[in-house]
N, C-alpha and C. Protein backbone atom coordinates (compact mmCIF):
# COMPACT_ATOMS: atom_id res chain seq x y z
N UNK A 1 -18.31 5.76 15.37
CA UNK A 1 -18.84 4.59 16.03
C UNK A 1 -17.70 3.78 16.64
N UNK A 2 -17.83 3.39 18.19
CA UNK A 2 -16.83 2.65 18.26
C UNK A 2 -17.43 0.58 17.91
N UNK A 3 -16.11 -0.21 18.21
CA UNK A 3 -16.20 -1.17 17.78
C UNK A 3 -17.48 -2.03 18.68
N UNK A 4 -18.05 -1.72 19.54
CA UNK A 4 -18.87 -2.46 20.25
C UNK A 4 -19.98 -2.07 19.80
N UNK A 5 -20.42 -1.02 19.27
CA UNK A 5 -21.68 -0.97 18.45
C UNK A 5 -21.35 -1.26 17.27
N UNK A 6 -20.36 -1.56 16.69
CA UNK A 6 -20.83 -1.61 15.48
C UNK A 6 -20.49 -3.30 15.02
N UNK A 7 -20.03 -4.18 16.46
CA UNK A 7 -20.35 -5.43 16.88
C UNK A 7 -21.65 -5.82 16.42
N UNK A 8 -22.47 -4.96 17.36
CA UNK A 8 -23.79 -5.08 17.76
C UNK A 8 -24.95 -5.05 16.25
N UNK A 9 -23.79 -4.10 15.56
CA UNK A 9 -24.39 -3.98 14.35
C UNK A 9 -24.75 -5.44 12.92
N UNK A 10 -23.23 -5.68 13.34
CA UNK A 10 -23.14 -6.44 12.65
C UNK A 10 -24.03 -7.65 12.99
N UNK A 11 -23.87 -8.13 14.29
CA UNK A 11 -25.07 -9.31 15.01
C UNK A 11 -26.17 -8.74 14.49
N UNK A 12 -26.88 -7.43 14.42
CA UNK A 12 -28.30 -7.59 14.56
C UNK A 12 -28.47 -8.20 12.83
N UNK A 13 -27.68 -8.44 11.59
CA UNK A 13 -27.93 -8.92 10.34
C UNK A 13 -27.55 -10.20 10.78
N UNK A 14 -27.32 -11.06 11.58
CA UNK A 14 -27.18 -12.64 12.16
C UNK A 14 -25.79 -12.97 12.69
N UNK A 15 -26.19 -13.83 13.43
CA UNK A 15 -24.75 -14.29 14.20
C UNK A 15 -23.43 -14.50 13.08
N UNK A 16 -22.66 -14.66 14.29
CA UNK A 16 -21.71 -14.58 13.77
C UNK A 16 -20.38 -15.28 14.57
N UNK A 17 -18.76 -15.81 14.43
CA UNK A 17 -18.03 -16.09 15.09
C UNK A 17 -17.49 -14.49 15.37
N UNK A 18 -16.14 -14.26 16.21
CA UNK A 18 -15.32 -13.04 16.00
C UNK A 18 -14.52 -13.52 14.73
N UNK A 19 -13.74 -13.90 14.06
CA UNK A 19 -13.88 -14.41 12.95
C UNK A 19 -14.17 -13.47 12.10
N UNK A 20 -15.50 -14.20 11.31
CA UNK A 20 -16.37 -13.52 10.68
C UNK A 20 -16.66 -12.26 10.67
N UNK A 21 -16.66 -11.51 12.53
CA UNK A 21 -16.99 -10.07 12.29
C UNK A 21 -15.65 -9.72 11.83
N UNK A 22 -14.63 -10.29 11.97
CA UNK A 22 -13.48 -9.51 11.47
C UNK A 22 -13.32 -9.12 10.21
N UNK A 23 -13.40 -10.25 9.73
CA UNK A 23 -13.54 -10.65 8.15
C UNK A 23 -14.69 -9.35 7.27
N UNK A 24 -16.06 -9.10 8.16
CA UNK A 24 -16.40 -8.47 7.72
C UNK A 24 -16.11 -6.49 7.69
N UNK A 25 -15.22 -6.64 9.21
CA UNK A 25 -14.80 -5.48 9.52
C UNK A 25 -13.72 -4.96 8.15
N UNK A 26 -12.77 -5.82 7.53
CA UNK A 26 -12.11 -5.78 6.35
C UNK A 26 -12.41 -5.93 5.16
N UNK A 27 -13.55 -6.72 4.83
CA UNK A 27 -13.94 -6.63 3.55
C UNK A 27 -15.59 -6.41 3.01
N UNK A 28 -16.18 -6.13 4.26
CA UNK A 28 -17.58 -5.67 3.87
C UNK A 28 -17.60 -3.67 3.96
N UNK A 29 -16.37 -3.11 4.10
CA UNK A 29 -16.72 -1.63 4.32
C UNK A 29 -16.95 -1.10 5.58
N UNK A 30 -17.23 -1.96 7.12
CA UNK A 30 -17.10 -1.74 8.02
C UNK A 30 -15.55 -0.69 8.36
N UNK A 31 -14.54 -1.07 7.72
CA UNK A 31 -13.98 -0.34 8.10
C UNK A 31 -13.32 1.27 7.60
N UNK A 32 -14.45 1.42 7.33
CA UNK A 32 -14.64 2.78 7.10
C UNK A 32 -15.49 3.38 8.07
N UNK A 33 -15.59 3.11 9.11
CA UNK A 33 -16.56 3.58 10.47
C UNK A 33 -15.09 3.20 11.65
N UNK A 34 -15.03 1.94 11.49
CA UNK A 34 -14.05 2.18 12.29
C UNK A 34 -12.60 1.19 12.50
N UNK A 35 -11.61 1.14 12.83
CA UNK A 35 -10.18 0.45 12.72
C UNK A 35 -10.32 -0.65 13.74
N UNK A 36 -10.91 -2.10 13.63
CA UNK A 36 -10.87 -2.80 14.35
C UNK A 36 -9.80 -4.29 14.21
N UNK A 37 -9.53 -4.68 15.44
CA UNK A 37 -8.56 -5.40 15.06
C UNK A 37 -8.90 -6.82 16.07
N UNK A 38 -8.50 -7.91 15.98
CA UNK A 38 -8.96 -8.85 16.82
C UNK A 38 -8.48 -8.38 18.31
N UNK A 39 -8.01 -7.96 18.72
CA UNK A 39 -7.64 -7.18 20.06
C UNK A 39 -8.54 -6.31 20.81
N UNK A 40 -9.49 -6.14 19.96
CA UNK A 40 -10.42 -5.03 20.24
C UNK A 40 -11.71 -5.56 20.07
N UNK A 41 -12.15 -6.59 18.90
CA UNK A 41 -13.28 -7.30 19.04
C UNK A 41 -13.52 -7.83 19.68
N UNK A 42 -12.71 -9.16 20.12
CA UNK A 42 -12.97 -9.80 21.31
C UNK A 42 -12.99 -9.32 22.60
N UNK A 43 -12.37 -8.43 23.14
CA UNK A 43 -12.97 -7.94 23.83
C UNK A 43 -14.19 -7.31 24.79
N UNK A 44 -14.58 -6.30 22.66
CA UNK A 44 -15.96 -6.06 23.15
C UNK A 44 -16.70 -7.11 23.40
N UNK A 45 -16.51 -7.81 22.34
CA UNK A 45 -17.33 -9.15 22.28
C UNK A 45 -18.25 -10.18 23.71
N UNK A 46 -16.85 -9.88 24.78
CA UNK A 46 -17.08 -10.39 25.87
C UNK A 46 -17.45 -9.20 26.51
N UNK A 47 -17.47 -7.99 26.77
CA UNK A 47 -17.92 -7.02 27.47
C UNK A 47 -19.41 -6.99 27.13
N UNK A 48 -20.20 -7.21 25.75
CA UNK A 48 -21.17 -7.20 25.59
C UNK A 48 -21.90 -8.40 26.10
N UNK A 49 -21.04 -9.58 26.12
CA UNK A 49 -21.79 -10.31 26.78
C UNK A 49 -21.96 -10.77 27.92
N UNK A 50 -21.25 -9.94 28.49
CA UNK A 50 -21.07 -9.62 30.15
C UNK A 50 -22.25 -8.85 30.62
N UNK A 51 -22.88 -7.98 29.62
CA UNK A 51 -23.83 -6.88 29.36
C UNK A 51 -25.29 -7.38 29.25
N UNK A 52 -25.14 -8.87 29.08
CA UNK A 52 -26.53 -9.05 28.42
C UNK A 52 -27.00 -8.89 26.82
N UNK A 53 -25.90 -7.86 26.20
CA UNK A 53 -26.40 -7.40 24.77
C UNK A 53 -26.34 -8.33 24.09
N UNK A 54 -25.37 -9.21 24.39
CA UNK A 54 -24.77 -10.56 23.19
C UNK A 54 -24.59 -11.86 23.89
N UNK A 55 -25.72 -12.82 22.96
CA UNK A 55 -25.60 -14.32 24.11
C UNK A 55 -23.87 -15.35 23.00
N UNK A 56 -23.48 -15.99 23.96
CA UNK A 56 -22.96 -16.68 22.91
C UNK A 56 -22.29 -18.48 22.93
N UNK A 57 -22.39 -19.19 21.96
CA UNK A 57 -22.45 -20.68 22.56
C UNK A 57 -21.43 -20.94 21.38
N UNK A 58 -21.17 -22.22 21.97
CA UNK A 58 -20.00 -23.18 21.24
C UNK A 58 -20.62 -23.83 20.52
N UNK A 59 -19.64 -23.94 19.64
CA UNK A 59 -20.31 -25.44 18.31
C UNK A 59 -19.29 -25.67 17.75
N UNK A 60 -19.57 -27.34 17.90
CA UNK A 60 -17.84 -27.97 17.82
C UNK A 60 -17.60 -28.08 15.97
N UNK A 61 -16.36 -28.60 16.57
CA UNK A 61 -15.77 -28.70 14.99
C UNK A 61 -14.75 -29.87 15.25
N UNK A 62 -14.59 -30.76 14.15
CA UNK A 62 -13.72 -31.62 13.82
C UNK A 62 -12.33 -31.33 13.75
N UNK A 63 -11.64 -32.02 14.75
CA UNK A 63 -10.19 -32.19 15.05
C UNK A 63 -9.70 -30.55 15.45
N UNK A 64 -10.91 -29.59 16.01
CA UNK A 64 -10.27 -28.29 15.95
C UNK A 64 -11.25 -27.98 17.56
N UNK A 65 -10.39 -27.09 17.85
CA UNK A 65 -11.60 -26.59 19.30
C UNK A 65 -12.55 -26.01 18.58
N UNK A 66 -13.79 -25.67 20.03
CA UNK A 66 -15.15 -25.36 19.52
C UNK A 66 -14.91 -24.30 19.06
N UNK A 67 -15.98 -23.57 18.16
CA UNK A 67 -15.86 -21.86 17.64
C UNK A 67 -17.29 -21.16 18.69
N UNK A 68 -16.87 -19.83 19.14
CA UNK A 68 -17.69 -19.22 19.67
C UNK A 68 -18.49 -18.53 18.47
N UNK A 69 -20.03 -18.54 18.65
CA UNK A 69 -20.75 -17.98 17.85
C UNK A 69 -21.74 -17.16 18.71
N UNK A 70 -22.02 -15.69 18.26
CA UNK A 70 -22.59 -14.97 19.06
C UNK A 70 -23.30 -14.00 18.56
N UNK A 71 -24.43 -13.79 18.90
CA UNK A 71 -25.41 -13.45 18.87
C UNK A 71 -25.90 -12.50 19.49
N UNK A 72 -26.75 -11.74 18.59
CA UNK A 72 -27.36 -10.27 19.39
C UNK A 72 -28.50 -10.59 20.71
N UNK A 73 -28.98 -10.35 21.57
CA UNK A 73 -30.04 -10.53 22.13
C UNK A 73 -31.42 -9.11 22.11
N UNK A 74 -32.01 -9.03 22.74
CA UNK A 74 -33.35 -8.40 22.70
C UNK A 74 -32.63 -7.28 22.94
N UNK A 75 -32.22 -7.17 24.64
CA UNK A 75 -31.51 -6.24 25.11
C UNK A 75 -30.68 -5.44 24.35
N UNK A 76 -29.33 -6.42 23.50
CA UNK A 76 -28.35 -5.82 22.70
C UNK A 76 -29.34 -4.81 21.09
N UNK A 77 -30.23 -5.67 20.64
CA UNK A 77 -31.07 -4.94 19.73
C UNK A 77 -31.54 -3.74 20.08
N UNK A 78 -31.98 -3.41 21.55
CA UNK A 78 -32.43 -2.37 21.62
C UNK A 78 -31.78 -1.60 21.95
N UNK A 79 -30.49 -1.97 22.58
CA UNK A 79 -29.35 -0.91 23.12
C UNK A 79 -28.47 -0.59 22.13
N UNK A 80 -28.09 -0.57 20.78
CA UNK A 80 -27.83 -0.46 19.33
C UNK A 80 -29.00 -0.14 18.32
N UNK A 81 -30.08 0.36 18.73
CA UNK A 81 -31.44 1.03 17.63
C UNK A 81 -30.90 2.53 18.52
N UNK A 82 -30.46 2.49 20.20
CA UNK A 82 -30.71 3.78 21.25
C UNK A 82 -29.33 4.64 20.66
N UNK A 83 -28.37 3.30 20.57
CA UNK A 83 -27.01 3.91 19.73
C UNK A 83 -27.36 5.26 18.75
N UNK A 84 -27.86 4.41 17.78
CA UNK A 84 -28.12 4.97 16.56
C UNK A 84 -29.22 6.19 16.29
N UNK A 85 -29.87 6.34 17.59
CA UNK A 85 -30.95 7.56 17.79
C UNK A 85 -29.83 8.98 18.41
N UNK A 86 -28.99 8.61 19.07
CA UNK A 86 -28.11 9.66 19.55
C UNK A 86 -27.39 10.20 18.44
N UNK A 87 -26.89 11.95 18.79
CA UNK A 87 -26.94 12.74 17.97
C UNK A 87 -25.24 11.85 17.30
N UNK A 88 -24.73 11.74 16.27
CA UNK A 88 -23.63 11.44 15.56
C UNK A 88 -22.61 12.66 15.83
N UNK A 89 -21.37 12.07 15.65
CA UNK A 89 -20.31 12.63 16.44
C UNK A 89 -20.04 13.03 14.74
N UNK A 90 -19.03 14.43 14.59
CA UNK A 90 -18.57 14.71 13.14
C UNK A 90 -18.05 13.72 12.57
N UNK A 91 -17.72 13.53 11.37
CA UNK A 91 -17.22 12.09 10.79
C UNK A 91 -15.34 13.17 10.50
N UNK A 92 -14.39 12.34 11.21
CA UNK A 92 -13.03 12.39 10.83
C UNK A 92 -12.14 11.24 9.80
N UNK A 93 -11.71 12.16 8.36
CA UNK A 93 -10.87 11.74 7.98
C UNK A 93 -9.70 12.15 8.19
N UNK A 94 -9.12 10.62 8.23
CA UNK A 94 -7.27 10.38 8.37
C UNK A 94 -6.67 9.88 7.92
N UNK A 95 -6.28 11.12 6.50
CA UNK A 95 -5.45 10.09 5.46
C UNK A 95 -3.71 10.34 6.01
N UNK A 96 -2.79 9.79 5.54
CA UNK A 96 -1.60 9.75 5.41
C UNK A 96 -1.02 10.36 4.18
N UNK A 97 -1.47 9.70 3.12
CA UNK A 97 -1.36 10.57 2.19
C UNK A 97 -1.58 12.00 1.75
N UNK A 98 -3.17 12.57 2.28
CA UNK A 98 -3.17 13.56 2.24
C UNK A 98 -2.36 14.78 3.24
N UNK A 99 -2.04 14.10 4.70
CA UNK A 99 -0.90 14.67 5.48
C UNK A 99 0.59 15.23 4.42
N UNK A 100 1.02 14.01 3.81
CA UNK A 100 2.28 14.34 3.56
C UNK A 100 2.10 15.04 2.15
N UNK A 101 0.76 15.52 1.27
CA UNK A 101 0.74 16.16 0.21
C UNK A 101 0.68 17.94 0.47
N UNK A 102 -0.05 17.82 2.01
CA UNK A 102 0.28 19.47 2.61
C UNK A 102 1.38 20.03 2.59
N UNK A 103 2.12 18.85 2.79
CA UNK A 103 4.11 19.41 2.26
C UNK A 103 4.60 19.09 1.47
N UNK A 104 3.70 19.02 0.16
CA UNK A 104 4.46 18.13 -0.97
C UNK A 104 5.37 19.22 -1.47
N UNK A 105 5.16 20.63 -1.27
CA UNK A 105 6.08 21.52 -1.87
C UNK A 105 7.68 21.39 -0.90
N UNK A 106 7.52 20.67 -0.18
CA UNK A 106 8.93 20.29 0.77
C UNK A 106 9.96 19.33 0.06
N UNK A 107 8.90 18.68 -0.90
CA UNK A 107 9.29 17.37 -1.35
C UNK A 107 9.80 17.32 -2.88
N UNK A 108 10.64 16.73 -3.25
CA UNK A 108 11.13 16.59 -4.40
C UNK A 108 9.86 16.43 -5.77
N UNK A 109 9.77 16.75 -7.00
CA UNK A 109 8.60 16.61 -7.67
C UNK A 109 8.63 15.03 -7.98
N UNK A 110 9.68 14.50 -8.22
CA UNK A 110 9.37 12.68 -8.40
C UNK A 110 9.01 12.12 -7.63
N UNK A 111 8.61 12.59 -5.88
CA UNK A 111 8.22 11.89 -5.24
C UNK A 111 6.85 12.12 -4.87
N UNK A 112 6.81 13.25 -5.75
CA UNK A 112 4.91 14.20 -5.13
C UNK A 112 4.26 12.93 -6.37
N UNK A 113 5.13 13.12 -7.65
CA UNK A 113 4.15 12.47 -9.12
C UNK A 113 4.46 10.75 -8.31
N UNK A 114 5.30 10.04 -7.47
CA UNK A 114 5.01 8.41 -7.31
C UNK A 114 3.98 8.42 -6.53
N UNK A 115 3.36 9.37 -5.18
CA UNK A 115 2.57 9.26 -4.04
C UNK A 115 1.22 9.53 -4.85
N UNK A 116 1.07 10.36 -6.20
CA UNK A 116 -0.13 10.65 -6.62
C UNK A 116 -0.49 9.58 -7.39
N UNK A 117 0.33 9.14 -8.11
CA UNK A 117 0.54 7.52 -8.83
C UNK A 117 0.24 6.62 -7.87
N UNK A 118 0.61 6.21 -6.90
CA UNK A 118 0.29 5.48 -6.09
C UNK A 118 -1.27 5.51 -5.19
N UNK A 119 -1.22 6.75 -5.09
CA UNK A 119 -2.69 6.69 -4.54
C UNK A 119 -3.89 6.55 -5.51
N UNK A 120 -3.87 7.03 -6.58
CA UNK A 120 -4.80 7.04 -7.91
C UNK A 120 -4.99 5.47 -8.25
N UNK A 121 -3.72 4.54 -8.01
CA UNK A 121 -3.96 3.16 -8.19
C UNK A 121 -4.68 2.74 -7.42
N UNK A 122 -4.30 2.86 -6.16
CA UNK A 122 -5.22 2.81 -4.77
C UNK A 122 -6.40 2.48 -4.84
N UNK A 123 -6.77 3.81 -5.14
CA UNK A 123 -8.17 4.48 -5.11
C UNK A 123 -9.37 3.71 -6.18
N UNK A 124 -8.30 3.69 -7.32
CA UNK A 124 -8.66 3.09 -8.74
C UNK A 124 -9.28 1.76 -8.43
N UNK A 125 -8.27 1.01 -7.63
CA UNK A 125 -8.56 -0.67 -6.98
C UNK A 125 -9.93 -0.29 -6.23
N UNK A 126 -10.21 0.31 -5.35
CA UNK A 126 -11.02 0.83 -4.20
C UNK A 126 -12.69 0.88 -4.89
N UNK A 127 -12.56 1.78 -6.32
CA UNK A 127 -14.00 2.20 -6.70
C UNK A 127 -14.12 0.58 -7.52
N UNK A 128 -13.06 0.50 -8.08
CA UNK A 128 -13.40 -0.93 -8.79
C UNK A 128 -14.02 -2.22 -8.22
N UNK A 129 -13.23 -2.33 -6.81
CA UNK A 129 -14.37 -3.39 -5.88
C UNK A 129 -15.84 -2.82 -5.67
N UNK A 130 -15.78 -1.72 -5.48
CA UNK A 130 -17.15 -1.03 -4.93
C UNK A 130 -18.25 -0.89 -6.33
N UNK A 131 -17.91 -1.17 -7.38
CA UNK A 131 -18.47 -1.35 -8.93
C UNK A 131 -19.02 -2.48 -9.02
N UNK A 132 -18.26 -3.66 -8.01
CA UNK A 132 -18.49 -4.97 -8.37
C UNK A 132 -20.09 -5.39 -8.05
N UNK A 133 -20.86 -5.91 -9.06
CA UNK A 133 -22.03 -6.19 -9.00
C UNK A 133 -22.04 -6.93 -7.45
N UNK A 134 -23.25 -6.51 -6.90
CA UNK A 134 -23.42 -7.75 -5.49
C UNK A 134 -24.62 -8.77 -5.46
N UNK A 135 -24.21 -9.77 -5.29
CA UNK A 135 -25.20 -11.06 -5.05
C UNK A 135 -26.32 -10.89 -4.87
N UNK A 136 -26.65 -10.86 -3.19
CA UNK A 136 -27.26 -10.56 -2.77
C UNK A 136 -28.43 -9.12 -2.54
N UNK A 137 -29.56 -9.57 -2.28
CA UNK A 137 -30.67 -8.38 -2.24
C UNK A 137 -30.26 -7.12 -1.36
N UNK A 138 -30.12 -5.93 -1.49
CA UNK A 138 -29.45 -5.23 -0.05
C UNK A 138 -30.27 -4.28 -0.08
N UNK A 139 -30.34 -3.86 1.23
CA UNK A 139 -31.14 -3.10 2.17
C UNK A 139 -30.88 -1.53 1.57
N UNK A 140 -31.78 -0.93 2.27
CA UNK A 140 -31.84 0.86 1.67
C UNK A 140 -30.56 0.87 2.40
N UNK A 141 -30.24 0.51 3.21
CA UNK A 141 -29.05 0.81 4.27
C UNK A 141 -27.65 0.76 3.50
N UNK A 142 -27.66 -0.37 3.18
CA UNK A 142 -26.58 -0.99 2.49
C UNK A 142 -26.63 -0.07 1.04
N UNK A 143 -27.48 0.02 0.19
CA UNK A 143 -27.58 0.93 -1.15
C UNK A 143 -27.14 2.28 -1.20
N UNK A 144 -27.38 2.81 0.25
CA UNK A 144 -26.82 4.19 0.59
C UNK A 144 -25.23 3.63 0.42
N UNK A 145 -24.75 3.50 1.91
CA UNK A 145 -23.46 3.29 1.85
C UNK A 145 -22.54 2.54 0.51
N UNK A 146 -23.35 2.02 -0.63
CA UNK A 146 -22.45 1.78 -1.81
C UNK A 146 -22.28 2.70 -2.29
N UNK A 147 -24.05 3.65 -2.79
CA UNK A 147 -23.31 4.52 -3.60
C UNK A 147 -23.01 5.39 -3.03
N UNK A 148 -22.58 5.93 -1.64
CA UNK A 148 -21.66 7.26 -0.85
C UNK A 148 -20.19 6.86 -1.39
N UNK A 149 -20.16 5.50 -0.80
CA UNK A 149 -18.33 5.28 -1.53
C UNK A 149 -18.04 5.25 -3.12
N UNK A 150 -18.74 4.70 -3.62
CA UNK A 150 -18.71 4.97 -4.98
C UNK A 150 -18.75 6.88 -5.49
N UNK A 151 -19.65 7.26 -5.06
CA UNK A 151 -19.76 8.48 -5.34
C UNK A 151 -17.67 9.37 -4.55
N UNK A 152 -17.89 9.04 -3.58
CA UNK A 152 -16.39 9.50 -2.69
C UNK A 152 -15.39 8.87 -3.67
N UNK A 153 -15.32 7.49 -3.82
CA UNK A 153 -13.83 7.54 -5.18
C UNK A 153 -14.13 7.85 -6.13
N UNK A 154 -15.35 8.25 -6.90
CA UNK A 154 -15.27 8.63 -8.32
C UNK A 154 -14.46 9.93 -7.76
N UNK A 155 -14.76 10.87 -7.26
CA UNK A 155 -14.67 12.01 -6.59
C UNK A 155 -13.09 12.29 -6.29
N UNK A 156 -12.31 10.76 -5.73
CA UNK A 156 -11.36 11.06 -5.32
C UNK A 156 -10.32 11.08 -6.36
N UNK A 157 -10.73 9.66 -7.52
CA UNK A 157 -10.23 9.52 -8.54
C UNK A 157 -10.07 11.01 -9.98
N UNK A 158 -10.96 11.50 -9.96
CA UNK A 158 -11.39 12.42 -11.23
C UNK A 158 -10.47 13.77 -10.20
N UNK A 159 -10.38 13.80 -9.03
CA UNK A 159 -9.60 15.09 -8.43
C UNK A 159 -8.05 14.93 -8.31
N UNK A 160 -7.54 13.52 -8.40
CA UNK A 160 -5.87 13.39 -8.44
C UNK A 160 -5.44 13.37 -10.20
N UNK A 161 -6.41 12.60 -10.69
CA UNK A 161 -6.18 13.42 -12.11
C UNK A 161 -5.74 14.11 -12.74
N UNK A 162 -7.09 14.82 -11.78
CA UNK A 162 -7.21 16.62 -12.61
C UNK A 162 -5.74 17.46 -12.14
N UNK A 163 -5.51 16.98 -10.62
CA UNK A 163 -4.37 17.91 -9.92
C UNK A 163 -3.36 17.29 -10.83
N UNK A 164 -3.12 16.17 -10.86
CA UNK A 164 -1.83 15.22 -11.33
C UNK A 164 -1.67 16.19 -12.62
N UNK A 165 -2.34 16.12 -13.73
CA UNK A 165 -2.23 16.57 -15.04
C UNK A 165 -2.09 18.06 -15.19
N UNK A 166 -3.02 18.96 -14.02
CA UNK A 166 -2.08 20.11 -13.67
C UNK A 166 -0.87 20.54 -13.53
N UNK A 167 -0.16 19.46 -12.37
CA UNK A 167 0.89 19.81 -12.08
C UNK A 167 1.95 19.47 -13.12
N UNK A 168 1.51 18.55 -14.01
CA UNK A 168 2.54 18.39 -15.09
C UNK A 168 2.34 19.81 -16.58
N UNK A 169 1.40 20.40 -16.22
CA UNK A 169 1.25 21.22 -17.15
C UNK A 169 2.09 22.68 -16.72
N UNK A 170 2.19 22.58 -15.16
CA UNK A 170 3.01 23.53 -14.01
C UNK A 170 4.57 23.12 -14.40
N UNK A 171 4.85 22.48 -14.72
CA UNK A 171 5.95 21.41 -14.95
C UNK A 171 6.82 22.00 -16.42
N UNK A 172 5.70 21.37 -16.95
CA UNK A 172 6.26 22.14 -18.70
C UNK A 172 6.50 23.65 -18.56
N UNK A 173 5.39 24.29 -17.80
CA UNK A 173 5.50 25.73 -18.39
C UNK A 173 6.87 25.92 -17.69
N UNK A 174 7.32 25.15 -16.69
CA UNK A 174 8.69 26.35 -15.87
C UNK A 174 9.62 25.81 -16.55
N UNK A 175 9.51 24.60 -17.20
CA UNK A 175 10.38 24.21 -18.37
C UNK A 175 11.35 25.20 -19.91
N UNK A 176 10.05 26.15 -19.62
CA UNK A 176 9.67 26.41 -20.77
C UNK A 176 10.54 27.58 -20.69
């Protein structure tokens, strides 16, 4: 998905500043669809509402300029349901970590056991937010996408483990 639908996405659950979508692009799981950055929101932001998809108005604030708040329109609702009817593109992961573990045999073993240490913490932090009870009532939508990520770090967690404690058992035996 790129960032202008998934703008659109975010408006059609209620307005919003760019701000806010950012905020949610970082800590609601949005960005696991896609890498957005204020450089790129605002943008769309105004391309969509150049478009018709997204209306958007000022509302002032004390001792600060106004904040833009913006909003899905009819148009934008229906041109983000048409999004989401088209066939989905493969889903690509791009880890870093997993790049440089394809050559971990290049690599010294204290630095393969800190990157597996390090990512297992990671990861560890990762399922632990995603554990965290949520407030609010959420949608079949939203219930999927918890437990996919939940299900993906248990998954990721219980497999660096298993390799980690392997390789130290690989470890002893050449010891040996």
């Amino acid at each position: 998905m790129d960032v202008r639908t998934i703008c659109l996405g975010i408006l059609s659950r209620g307005e919003a500043t760019g701000y806010e979508i950012k905020k949610l692009f970082d800590d609601d799981g949005y960005q696991h669809f896609v890498e957005a950055s204020f450089g790129s929101i605002y943008p769309a932001l105004s391309r969509l509402t150049q478009e018709g998809l997204v209306s958007v108005r000022a509302e002032s604030q004390e001792k600060r300029p106004d904040r833009k708040v913006y909003s899905i329109t009819d148009a934008g609702r229906k041109a983000f349901l048409a999004s989401l009817m088209k066939p989905l593109p493969e889903d690509r992961h791009r880890s870093p970590f997993v790049f440089a573990m394809l050559f971990s045999h290049l690599l010294p073993q204290p630095r393969v056991v800190e990157m597996l240490h390090t990512y297992i913490e990671q990861s560890e932090t990762k399922l632990a937010q995603l554990m965290e009870p949520r407030p609010q009532p959420q949608s079949e939508g939203e219930r999927f996408v918890l437990g996919y990520g939940r299900a993906v770090y248990i998954a990721i967690v219980n497999y660096l483990r298993q390799y980690r404690a392997e390789m130290k058992g690989n470890a002893a035996e050449a010891a040996e």
